[in-house]
N, C-alpha and C. Protein backbone atom coordinates (compact mmCIF):
# COMPACT_ATOMS: atom_id res chain seq x y z
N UNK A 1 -50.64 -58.70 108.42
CA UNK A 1 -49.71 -58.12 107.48
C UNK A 1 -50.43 -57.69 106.21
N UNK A 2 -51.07 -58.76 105.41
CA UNK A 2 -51.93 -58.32 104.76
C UNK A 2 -53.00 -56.53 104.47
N UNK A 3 -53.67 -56.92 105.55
CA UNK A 3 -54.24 -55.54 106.00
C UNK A 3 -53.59 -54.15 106.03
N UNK A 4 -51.93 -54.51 106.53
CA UNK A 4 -51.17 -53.56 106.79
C UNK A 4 -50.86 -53.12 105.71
N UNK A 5 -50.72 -53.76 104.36
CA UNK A 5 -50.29 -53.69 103.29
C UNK A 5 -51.55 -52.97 102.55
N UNK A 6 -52.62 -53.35 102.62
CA UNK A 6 -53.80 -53.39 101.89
C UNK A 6 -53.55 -51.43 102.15
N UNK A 7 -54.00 -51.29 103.24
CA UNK A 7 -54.07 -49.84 104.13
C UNK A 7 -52.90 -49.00 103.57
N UNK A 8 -51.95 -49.51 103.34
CA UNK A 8 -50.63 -48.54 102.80
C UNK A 8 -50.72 -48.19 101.52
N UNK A 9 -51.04 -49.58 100.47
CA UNK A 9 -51.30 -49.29 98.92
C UNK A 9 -52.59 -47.96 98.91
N UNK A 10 -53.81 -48.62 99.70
CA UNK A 10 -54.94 -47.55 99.61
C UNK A 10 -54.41 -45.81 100.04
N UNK A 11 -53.44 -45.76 100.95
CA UNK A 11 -52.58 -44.60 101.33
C UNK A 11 -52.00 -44.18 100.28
N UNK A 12 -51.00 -44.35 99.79
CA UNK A 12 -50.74 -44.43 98.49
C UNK A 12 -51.50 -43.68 97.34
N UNK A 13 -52.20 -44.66 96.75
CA UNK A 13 -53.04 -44.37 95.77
C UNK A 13 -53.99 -43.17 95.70
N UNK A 14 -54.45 -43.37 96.96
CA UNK A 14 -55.23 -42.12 97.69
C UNK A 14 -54.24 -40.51 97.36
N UNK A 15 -53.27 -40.45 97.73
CA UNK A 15 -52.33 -39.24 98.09
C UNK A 15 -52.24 -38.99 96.56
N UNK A 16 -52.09 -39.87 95.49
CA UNK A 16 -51.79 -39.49 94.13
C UNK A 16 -53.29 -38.74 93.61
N UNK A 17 -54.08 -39.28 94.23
CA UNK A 17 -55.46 -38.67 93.27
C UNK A 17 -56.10 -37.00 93.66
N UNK A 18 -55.28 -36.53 92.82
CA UNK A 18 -55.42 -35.15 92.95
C UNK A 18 -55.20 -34.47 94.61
N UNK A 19 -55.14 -35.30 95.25
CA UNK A 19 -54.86 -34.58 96.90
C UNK A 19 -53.54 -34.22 97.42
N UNK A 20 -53.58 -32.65 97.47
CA UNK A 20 -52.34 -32.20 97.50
C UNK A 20 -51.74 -32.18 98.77
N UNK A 21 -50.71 -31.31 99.39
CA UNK A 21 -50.33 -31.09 100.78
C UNK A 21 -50.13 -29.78 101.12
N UNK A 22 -50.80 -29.09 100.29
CA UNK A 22 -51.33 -27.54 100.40
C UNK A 22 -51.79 -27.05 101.39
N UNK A 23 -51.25 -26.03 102.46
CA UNK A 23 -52.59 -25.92 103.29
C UNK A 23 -54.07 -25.14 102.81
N UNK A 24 -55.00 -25.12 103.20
CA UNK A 24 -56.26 -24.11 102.38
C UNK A 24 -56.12 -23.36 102.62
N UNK A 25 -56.51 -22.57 101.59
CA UNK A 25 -56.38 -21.41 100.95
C UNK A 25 -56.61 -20.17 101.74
N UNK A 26 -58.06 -20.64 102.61
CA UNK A 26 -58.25 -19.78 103.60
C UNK A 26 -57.34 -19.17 105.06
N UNK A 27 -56.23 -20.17 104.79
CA UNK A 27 -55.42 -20.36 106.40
C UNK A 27 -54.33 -19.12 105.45
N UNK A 28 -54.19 -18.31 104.44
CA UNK A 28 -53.17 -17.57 103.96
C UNK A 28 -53.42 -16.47 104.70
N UNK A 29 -52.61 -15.86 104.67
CA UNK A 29 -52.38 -14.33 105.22
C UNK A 29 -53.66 -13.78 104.28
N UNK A 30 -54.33 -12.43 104.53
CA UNK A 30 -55.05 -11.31 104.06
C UNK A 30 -54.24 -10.96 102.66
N UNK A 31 -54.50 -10.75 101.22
CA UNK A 31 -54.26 -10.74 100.59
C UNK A 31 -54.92 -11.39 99.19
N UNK A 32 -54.19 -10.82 98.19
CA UNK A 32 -54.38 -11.47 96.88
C UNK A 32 -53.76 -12.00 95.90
N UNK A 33 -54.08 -13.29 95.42
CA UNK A 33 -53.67 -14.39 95.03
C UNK A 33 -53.36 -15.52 93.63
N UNK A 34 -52.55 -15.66 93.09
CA UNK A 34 -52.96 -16.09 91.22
C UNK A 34 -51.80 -16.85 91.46
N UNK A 35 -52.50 -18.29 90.41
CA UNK A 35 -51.28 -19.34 90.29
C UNK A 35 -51.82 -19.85 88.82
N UNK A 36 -50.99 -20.89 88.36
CA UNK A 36 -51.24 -21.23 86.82
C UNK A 36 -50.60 -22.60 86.73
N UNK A 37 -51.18 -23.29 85.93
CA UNK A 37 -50.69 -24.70 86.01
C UNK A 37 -49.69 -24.45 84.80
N UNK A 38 -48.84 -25.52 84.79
CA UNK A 38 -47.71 -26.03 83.80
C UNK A 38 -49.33 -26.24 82.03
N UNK A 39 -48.63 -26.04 81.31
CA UNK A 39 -49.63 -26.67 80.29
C UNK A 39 -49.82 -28.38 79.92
N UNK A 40 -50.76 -28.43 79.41
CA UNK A 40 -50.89 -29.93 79.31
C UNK A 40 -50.58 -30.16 77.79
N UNK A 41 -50.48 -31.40 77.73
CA UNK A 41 -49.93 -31.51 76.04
C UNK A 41 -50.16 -31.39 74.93
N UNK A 42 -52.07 -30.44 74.83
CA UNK A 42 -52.65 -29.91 74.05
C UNK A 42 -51.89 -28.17 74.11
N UNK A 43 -51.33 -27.52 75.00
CA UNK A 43 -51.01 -26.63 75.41
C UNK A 43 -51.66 -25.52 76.28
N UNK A 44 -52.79 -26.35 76.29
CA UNK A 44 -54.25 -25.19 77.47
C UNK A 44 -53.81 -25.45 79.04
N UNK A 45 -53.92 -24.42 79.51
CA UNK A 45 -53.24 -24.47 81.14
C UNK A 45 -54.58 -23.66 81.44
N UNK A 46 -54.66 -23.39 83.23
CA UNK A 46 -55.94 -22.91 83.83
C UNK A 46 -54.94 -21.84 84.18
N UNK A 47 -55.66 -20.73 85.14
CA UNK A 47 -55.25 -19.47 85.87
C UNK A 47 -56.50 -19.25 87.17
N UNK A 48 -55.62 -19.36 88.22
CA UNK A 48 -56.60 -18.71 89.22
C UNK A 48 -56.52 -17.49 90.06
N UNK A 49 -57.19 -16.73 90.54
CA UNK A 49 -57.01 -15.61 91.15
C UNK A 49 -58.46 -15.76 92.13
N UNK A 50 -57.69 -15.20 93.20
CA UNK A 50 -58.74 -15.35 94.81
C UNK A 50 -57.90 -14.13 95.85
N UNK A 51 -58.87 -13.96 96.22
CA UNK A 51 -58.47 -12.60 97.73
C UNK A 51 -58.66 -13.69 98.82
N UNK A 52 -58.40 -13.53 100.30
CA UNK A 52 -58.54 -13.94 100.84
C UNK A 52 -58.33 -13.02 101.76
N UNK A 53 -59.34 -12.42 102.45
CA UNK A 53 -59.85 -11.97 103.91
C UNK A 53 -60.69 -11.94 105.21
N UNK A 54 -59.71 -11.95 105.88
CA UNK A 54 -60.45 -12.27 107.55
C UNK A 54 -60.56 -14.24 107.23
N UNK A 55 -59.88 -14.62 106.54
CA UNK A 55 -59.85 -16.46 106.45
C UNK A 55 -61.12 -16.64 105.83
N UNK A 56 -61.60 -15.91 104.82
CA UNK A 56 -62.43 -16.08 104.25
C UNK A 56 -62.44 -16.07 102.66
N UNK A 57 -62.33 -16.55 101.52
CA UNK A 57 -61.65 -16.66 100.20
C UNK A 57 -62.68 -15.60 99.17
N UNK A 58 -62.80 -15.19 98.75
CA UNK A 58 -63.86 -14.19 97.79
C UNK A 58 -62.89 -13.53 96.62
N UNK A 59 -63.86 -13.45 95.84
CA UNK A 59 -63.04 -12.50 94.37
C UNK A 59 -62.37 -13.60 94.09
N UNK A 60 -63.31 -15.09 94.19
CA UNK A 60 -61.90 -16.00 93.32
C UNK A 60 -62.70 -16.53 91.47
N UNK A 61 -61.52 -16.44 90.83
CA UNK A 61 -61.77 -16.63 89.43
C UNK A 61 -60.90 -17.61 89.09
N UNK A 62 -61.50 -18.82 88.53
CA UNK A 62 -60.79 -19.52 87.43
C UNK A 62 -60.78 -19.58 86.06
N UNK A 63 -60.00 -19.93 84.88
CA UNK A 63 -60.25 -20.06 83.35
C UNK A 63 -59.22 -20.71 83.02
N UNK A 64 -59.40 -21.69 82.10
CA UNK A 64 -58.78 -22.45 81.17
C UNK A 64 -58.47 -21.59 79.82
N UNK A 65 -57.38 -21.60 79.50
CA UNK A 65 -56.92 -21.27 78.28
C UNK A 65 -56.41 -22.45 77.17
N UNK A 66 -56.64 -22.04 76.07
CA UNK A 66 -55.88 -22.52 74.97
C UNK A 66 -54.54 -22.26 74.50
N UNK A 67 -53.88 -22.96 74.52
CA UNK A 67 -52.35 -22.64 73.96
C UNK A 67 -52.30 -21.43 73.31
N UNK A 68 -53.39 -21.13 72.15
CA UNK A 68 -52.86 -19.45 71.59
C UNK A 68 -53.45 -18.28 72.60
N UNK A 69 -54.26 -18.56 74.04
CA UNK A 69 -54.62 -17.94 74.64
C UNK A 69 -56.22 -17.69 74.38
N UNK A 70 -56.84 -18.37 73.62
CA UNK A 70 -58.30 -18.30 73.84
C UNK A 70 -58.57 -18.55 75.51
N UNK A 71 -59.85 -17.73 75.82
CA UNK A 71 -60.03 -17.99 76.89
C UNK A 71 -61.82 -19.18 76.76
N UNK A 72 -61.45 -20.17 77.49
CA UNK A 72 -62.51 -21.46 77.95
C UNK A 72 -63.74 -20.25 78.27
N UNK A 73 -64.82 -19.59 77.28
CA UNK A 73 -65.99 -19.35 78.23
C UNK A 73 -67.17 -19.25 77.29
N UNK A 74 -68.43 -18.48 77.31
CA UNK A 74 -69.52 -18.71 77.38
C UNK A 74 -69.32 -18.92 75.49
N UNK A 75 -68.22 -18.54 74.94
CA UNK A 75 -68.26 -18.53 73.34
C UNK A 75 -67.06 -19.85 72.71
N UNK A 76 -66.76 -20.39 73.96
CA UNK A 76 -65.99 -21.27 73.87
C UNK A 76 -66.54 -22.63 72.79
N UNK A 77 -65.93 -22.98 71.93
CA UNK A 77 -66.64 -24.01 70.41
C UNK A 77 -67.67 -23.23 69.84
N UNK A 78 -67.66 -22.01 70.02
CA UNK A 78 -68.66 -21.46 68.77
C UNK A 78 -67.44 -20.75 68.05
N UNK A 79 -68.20 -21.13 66.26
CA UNK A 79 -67.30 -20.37 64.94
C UNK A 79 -67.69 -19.22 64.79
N UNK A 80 -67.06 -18.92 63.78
CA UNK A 80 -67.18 -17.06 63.70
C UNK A 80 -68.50 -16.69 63.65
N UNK A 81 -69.24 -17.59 63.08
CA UNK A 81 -70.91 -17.00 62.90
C UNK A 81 -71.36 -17.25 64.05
N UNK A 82 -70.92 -17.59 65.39
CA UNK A 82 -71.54 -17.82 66.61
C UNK A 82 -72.83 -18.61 66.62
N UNK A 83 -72.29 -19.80 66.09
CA UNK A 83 -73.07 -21.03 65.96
C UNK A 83 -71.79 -22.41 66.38
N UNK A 84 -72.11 -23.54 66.92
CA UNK A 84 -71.38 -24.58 66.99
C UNK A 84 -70.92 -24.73 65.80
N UNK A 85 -69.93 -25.32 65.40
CA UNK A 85 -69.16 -25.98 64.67
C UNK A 85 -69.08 -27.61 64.58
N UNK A 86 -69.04 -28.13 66.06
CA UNK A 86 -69.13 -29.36 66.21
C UNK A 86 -70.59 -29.08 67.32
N UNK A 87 -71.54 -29.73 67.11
CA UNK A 87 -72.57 -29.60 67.95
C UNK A 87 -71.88 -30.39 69.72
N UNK A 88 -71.57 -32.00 69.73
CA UNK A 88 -70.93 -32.37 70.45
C UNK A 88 -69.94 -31.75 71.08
N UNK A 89 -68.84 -31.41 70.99
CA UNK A 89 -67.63 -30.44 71.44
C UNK A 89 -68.08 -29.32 71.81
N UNK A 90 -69.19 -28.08 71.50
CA UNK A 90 -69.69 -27.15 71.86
C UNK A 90 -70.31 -27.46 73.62
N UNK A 91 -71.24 -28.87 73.44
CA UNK A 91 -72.32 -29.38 74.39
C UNK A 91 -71.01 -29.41 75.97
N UNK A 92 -69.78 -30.54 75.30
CA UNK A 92 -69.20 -30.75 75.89
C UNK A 92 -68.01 -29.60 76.97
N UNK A 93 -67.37 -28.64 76.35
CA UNK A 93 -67.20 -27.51 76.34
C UNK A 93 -67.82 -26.65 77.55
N UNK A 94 -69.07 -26.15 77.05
CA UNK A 94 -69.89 -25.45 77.77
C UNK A 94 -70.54 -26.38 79.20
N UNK A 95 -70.34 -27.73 79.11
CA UNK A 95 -70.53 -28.20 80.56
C UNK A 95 -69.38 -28.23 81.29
N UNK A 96 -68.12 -28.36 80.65
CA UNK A 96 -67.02 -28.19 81.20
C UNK A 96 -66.80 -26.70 82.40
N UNK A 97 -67.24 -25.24 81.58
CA UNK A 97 -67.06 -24.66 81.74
C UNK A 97 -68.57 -24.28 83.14
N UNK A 98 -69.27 -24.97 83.42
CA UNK A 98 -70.36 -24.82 84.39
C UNK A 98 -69.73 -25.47 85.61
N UNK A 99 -68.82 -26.74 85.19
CA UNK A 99 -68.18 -27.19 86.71
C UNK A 99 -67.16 -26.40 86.93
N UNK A 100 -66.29 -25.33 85.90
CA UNK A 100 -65.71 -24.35 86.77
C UNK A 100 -66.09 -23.79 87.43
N UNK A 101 -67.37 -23.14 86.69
CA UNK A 101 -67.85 -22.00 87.92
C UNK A 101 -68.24 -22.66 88.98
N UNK A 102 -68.67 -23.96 89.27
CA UNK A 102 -69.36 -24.61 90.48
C UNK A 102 -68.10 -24.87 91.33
N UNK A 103 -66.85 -24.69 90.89
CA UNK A 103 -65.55 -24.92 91.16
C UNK A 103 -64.86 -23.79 92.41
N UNK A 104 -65.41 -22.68 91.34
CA UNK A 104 -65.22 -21.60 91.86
C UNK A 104 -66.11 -21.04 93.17
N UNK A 105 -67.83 -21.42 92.92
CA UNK A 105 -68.14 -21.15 94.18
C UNK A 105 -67.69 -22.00 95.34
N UNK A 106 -67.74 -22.98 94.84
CA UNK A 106 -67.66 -24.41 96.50
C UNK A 106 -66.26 -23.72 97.06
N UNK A 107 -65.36 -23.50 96.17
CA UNK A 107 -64.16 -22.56 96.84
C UNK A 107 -64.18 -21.80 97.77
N UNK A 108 -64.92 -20.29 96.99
CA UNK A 108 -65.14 -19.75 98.19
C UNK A 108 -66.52 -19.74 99.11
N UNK A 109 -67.23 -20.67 99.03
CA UNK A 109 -67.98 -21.16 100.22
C UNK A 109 -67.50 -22.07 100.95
N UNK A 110 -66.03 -22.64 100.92
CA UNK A 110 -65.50 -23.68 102.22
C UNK A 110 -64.33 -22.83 102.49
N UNK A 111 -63.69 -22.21 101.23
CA UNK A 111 -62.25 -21.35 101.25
C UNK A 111 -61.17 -22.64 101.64
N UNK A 112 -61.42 -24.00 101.47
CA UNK A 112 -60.58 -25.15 101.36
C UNK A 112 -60.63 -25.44 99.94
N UNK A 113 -59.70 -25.66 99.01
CA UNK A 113 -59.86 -26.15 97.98
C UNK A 113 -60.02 -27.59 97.95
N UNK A 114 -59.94 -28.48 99.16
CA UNK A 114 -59.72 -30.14 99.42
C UNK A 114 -61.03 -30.29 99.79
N UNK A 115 -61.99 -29.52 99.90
CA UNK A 115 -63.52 -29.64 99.92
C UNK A 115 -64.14 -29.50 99.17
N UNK A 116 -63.45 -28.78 97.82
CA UNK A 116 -63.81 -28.75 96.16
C UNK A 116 -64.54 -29.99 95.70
N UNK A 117 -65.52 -30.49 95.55
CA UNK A 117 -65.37 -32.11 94.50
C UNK A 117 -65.30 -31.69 93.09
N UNK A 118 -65.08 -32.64 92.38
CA UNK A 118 -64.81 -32.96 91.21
C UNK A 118 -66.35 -33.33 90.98
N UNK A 119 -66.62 -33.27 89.58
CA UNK A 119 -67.70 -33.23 88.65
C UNK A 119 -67.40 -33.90 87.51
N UNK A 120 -68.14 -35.12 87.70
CA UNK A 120 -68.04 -36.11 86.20
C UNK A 120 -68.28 -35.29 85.15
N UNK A 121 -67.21 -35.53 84.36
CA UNK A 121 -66.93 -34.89 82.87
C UNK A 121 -66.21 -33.69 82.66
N UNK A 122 -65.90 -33.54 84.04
CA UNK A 122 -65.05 -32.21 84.30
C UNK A 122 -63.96 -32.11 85.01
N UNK A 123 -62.87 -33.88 84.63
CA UNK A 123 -62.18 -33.83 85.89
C UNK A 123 -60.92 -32.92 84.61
N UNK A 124 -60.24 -32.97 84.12
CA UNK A 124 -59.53 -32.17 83.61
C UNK A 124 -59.34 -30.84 83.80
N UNK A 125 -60.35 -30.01 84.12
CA UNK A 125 -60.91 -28.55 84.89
C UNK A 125 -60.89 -28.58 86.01
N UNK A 126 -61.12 -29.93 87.03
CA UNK A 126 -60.53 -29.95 87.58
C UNK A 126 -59.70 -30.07 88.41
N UNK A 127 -58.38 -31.21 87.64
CA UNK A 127 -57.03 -31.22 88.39
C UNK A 127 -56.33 -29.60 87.61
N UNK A 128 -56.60 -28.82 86.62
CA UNK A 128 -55.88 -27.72 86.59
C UNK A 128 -56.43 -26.88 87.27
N UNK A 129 -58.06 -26.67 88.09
CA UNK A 129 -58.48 -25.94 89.22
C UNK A 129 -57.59 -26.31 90.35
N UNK A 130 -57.48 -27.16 90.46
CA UNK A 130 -56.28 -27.63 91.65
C UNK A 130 -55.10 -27.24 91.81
N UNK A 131 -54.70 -27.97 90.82
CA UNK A 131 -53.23 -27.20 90.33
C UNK A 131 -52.55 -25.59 90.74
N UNK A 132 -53.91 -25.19 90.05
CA UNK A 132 -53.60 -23.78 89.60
C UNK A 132 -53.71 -23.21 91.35
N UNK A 133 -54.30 -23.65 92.12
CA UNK A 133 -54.33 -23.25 93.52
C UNK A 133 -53.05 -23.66 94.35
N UNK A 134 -52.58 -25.11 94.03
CA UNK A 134 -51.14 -25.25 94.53
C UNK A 134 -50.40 -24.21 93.95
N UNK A 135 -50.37 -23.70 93.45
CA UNK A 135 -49.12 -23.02 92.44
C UNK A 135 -49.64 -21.80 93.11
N UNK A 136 -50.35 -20.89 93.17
CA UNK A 136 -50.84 -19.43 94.11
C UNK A 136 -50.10 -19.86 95.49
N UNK A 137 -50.73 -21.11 96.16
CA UNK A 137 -49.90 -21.28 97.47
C UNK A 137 -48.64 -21.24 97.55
N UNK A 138 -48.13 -22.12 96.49
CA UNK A 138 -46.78 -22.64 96.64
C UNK A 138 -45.90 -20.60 96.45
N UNK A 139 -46.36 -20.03 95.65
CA UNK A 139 -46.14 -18.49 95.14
C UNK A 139 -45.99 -17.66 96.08
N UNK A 140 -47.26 -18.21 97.59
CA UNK A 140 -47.16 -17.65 98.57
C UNK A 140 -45.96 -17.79 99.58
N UNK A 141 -45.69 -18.99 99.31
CA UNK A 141 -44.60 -18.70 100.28
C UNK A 141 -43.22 -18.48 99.88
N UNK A 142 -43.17 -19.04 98.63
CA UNK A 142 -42.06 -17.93 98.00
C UNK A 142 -41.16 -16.50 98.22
């Protein structure tokens, strides 16, 4: 009984951590694709966009935005003089924005988003990389 229990909590817990019931991305019809997460309570939400042809995923883009619509990228924590502001937050930032793009290829090199991993220091990028792909699916069948 024990065991049985042990195995169900781990079931459980498991299903909450970012693992959706999406099918991949690649199994969609021929076409093209954009979903967006809800915002988080800073107000920055992600956006994704992906083609998917012959079950194969390409032309896919992710980005994080800021509530007033800054877009997360290569100028992301630099001030007007295009210098850091916060040296830390800049460092942090700009690694953030390297596990998107690593986000973005593993995507379309499996075209499963559940073969995506996550990247220490970058899980925030990405459960809204995730997200933002449930929400294109979920769009799809809409």
């Amino acid at each position: 009984m024990g065991l049985a229990l042990a195995g169900l909590i781990g079931t459980i817990v498991l299903s909450g951590c970012g693992g959706g019931t999406s099918p991949a991305a690649n199994t969609l019809p021929d076409g093209d694709y954009s979903g967006q997460t809800e915002a988080e309570s800073d107000g920055s939400y992600g956006v994704v966009n992906f083609t998917v042809s012959s079950g194969a995923v390409s032309a896919a883009s992710f980005v994080v935005y800021d509530a007033d619509g800054t877009a997360h990228d290569e100028n992301y924590g630099l001030g007007s003089d295009g210098t850091p502001a916060d040296e830390q937050f800049y460092q942090r930032a700009q690694n953030a924005i390297a596990a998107e793009k690593n986000y973005v290829s593993e995507f379309e090199e499996t075209g499963d988003q559940e073969q995506v991993e996550s990247i220490a220091g970058a899980s925030l990028s990405y459960r809204l990389f995730r997200a933002a792909i449930d929400d294109a699916i979920a769009n799809a069948d809409a």
